[in-house]
PDB file of N, CA and C in Angstrom:
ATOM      1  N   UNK A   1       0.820  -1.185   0.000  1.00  0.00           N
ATOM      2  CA  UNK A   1       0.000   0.000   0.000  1.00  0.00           C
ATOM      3  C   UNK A   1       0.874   1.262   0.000  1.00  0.00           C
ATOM      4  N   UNK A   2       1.400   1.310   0.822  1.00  0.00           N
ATOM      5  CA  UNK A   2       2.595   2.219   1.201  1.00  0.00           C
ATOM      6  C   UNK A   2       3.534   2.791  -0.455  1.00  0.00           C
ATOM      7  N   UNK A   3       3.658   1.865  -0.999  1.00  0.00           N
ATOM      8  CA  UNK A   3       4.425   1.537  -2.377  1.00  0.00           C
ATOM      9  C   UNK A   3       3.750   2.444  -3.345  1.00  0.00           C
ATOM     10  N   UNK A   4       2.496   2.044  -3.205  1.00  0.00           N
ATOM     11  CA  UNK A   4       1.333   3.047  -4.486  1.00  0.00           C
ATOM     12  C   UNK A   4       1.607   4.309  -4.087  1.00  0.00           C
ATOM     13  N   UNK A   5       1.013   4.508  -2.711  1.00  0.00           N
ATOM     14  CA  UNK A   5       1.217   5.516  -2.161  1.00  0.00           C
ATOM     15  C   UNK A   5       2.169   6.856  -2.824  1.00  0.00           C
ATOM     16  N   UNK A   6       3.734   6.246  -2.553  1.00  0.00           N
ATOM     17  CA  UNK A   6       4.576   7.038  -3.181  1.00  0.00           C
ATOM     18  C   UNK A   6       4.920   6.883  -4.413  1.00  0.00           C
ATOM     19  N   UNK A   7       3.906   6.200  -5.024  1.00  0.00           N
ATOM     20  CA  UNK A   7       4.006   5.968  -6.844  1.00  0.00           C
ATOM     21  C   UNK A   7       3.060   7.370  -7.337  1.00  0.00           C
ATOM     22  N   UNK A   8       1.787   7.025  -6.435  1.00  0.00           N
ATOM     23  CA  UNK A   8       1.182   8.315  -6.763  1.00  0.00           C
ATOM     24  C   UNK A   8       1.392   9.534  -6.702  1.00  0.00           C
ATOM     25  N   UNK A   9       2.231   9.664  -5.321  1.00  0.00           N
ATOM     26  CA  UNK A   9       2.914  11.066  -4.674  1.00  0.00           C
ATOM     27  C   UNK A   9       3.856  11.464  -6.069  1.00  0.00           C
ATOM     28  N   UNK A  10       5.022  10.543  -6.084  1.00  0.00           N
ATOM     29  CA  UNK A  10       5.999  10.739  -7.259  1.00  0.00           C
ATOM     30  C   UNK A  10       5.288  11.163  -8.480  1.00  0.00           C
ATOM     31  N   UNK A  11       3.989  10.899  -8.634  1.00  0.00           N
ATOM     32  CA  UNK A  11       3.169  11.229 -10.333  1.00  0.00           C
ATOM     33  C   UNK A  11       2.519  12.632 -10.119  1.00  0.00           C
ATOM     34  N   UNK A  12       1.894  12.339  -9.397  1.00  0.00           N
ATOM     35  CA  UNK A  12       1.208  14.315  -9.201  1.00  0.00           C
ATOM     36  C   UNK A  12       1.959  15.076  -8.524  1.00  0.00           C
ATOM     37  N   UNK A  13       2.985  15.333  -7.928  1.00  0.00           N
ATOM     38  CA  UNK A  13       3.246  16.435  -7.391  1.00  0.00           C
ATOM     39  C   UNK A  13       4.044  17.299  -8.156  1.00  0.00           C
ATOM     40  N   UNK A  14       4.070  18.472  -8.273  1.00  0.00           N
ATOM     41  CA  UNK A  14       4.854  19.106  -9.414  1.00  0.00           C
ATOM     42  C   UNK A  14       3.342  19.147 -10.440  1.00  0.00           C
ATOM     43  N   UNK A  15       2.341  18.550 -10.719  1.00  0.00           N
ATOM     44  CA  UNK A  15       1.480  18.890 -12.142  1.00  0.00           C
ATOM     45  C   UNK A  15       0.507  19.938 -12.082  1.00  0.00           C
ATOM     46  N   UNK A  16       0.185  20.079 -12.970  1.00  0.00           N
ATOM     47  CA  UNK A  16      -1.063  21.352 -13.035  1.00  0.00           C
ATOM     48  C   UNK A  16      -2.417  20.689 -12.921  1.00  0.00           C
ATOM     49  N   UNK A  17      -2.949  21.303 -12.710  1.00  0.00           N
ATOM     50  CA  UNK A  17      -4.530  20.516 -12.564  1.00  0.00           C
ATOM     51  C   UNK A  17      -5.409  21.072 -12.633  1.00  0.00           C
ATOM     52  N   UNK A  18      -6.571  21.647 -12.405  1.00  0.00           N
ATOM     53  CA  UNK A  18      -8.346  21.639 -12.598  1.00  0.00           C
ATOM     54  C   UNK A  18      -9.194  20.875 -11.614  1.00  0.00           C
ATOM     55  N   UNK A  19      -9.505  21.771 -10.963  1.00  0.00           N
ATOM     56  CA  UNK A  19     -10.645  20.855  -9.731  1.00  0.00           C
ATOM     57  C   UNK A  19     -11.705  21.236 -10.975  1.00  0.00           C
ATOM     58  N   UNK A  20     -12.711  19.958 -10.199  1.00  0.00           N
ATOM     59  CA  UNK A  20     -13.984  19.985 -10.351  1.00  0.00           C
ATOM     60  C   UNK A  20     -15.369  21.096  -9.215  1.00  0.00           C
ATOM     61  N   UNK A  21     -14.509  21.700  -8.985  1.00  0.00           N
ATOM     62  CA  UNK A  21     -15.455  23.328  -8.474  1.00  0.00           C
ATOM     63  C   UNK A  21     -14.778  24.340  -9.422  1.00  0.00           C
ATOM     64  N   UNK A  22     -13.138  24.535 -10.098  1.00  0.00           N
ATOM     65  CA  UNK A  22     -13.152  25.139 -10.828  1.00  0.00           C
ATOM     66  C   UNK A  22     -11.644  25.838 -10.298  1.00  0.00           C
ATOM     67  N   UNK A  23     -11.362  24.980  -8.968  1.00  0.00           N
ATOM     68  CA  UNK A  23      -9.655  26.089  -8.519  1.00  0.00           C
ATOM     69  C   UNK A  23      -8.449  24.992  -9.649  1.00  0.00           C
ATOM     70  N   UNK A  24      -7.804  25.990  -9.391  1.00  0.00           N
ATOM     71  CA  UNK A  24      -6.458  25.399 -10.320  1.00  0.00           C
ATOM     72  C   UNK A  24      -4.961  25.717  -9.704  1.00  0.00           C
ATOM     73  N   UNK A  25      -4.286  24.939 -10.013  1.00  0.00           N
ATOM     74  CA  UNK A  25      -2.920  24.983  -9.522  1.00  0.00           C
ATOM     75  C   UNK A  25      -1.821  23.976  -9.667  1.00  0.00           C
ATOM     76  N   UNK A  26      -1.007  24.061  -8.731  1.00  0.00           N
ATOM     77  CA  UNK A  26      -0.190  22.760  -8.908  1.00  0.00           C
ATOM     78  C   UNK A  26      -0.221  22.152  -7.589  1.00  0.00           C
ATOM     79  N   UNK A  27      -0.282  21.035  -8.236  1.00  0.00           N
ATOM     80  CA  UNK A  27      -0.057  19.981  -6.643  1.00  0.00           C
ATOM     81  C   UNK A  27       0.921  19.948  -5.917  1.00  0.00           C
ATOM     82  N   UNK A  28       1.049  20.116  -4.235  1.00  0.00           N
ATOM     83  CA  UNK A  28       2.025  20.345  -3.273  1.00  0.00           C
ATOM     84  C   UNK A  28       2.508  19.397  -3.095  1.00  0.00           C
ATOM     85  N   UNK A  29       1.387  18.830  -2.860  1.00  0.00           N
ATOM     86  CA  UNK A  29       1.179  17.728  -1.754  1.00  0.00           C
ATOM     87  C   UNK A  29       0.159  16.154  -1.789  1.00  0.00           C
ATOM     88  N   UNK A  30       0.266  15.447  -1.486  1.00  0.00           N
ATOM     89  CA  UNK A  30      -0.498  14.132  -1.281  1.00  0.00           C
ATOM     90  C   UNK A  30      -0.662  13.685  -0.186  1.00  0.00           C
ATOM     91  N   UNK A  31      -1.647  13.288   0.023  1.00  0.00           N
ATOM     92  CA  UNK A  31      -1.585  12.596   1.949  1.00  0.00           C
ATOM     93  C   UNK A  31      -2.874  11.542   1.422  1.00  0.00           C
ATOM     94  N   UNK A  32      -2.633  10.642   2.275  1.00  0.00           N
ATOM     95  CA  UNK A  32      -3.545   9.333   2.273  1.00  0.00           C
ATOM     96  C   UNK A  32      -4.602   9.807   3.875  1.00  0.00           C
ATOM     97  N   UNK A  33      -5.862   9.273   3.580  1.00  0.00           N
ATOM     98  CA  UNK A  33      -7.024   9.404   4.276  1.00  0.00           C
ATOM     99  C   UNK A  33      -7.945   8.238   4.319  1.00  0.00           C
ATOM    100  N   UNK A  34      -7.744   8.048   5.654  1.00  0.00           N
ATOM    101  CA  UNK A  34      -8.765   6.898   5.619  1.00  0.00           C
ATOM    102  C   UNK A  34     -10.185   6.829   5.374  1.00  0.00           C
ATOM    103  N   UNK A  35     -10.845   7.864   5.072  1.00  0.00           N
ATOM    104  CA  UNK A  35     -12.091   8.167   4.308  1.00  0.00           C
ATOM    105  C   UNK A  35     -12.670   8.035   3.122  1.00  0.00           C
ATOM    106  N   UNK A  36     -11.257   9.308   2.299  1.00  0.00           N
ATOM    107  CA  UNK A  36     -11.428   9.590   1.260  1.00  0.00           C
ATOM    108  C   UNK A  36     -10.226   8.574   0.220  1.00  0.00           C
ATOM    109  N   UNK A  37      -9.664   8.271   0.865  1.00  0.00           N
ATOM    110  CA  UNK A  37      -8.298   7.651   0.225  1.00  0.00           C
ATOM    111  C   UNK A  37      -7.192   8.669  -0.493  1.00  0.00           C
ATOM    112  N   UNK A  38      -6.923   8.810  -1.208  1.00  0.00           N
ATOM    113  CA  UNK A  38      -5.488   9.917  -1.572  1.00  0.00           C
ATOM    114  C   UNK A  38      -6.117  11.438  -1.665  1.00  0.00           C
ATOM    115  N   UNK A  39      -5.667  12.701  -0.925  1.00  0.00           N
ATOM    116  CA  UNK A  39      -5.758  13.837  -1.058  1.00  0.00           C
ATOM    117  C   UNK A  39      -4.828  14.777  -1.356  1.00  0.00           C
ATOM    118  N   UNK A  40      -5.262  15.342  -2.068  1.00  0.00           N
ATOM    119  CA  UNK A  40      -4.105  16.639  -2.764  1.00  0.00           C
ATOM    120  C   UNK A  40      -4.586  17.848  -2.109  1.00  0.00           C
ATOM    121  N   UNK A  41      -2.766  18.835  -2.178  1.00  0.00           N
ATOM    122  CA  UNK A  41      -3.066  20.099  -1.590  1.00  0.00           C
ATOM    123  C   UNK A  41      -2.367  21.049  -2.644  1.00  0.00           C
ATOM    124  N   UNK A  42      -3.394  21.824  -3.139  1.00  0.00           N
ATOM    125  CA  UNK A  42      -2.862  22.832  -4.315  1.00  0.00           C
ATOM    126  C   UNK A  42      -2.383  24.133  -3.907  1.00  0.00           C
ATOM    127  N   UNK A  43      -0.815  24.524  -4.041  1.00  0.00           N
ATOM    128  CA  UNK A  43      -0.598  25.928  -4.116  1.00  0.00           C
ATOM    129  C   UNK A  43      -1.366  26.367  -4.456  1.00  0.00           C
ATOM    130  N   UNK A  44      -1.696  27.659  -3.157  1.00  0.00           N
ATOM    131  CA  UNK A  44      -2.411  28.954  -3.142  1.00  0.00           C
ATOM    132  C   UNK A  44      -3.525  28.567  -2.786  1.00  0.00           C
ATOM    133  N   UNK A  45      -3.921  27.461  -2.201  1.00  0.00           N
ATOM    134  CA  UNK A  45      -5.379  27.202  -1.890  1.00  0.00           C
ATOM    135  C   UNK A  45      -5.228  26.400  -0.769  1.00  0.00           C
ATOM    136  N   UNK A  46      -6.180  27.402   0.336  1.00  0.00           N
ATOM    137  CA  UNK A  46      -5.956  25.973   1.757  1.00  0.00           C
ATOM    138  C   UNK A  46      -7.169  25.169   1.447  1.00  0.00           C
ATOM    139  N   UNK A  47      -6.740  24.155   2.414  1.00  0.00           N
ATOM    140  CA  UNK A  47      -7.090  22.162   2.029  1.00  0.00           C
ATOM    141  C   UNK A  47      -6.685  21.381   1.153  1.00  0.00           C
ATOM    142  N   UNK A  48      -7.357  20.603   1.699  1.00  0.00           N
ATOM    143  CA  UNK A  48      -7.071  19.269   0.545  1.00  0.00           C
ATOM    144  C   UNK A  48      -8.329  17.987   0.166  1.00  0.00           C
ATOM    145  N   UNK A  49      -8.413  17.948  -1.135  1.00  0.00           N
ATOM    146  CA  UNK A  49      -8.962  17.557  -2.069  1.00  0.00           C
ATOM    147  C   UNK A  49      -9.094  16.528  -2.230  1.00  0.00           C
ATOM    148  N   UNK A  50      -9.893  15.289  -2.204  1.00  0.00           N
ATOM    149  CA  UNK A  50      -9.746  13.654  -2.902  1.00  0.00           C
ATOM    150  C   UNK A  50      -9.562  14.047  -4.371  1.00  0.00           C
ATOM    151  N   UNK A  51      -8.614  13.035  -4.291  1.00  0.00           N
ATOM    152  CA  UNK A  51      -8.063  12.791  -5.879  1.00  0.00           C
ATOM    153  C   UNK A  51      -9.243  12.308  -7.113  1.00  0.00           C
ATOM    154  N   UNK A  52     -10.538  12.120  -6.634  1.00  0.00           N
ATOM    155  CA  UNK A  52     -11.500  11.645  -7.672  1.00  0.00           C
ATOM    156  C   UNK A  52     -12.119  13.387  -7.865  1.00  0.00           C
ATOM    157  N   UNK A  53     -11.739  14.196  -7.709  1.00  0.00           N
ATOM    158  CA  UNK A  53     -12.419  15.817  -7.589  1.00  0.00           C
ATOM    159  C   UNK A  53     -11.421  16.378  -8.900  1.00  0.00           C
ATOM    160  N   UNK A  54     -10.321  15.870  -9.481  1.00  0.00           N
ATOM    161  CA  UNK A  54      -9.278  15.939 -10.076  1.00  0.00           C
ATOM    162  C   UNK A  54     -10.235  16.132 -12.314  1.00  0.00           C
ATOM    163  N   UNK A  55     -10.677  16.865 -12.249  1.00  0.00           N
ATOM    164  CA  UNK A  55     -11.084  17.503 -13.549  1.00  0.00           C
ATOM    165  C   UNK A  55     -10.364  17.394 -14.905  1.00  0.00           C
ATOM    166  N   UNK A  56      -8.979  17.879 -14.869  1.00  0.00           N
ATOM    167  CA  UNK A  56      -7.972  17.842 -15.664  1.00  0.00           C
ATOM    168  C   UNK A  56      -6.616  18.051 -14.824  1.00  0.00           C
ATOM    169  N   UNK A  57      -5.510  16.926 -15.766  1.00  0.00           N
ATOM    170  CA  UNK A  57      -4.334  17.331 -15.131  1.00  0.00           C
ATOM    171  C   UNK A  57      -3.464  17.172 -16.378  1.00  0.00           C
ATOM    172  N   UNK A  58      -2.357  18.177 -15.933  1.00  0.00           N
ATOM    173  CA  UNK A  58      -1.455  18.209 -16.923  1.00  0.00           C
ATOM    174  C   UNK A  58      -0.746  16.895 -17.388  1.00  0.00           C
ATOM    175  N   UNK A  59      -1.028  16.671 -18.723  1.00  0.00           N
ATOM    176  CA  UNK A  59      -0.008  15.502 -19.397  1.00  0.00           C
ATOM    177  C   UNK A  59       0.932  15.690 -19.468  1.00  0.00           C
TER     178      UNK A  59
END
Protein backbone atom coordinates (compact mmCIF):
# COMPACT_ATOMS: atom_id res chain seq x y z
CA UNK A 1 0.00 0.00 0.00
CA UNK A 2 2.60 2.22 1.20
CA UNK A 3 4.42 1.54 -2.38
CA UNK A 4 1.33 3.05 -4.49
CA UNK A 5 1.22 5.52 -2.16
CA UNK A 6 4.58 7.04 -3.18
CA UNK A 7 4.01 5.97 -6.84
CA UNK A 8 1.18 8.31 -6.76
CA UNK A 9 2.91 11.07 -4.67
CA UNK A 10 6.00 10.74 -7.26
CA UNK A 11 3.17 11.23 -10.33
CA UNK A 12 1.21 14.32 -9.20
CA UNK A 13 3.25 16.43 -7.39
CA UNK A 14 4.85 19.11 -9.41
CA UNK A 15 1.48 18.89 -12.14
CA UNK A 16 -1.06 21.35 -13.03
CA UNK A 17 -4.53 20.52 -12.56
CA UNK A 18 -8.35 21.64 -12.60
CA UNK A 19 -10.65 20.85 -9.73
CA UNK A 20 -13.98 19.98 -10.35
CA UNK A 21 -15.45 23.33 -8.47
CA UNK A 22 -13.15 25.14 -10.83
CA UNK A 23 -9.65 26.09 -8.52
CA UNK A 24 -6.46 25.40 -10.32
CA UNK A 25 -2.92 24.98 -9.52
CA UNK A 26 -0.19 22.76 -8.91
CA UNK A 27 -0.06 19.98 -6.64
CA UNK A 28 2.02 20.34 -3.27
CA UNK A 29 1.18 17.73 -1.75
CA UNK A 30 -0.50 14.13 -1.28
CA UNK A 31 -1.58 12.60 1.95
CA UNK A 32 -3.54 9.33 2.27
CA UNK A 33 -7.02 9.40 4.28
CA UNK A 34 -8.77 6.90 5.62
CA UNK A 35 -12.09 8.17 4.31
CA UNK A 36 -11.43 9.59 1.26
CA UNK A 37 -8.30 7.65 0.23
CA UNK A 38 -5.49 9.92 -1.57
CA UNK A 39 -5.76 13.84 -1.06
CA UNK A 40 -4.10 16.64 -2.76
CA UNK A 41 -3.07 20.10 -1.59
CA UNK A 42 -2.86 22.83 -4.32
CA UNK A 43 -0.60 25.93 -4.12
CA UNK A 44 -2.41 28.95 -3.14
CA UNK A 45 -5.38 27.20 -1.89
CA UNK A 46 -5.96 25.97 1.76
CA UNK A 47 -7.09 22.16 2.03
CA UNK A 48 -7.07 19.27 0.55
CA UNK A 49 -8.96 17.56 -2.07
CA UNK A 50 -9.75 13.65 -2.90
CA UNK A 51 -8.06 12.79 -5.88
CA UNK A 52 -11.50 11.64 -7.67
CA UNK A 53 -12.42 15.82 -7.59
CA UNK A 54 -9.28 15.94 -10.08
CA UNK A 55 -11.08 17.50 -13.55
CA UNK A 56 -7.97 17.84 -15.66
CA UNK A 57 -4.33 17.33 -15.13
CA UNK A 58 -1.45 18.21 -16.92
CA UNK A 59 -0.01 15.50 -19.40
Amino acid sequence: MLREFHAAEEELVGRAVVMSDGKAGMIDGVDLDNVHGLRVSICGHHGQWPVSTIKYIQS
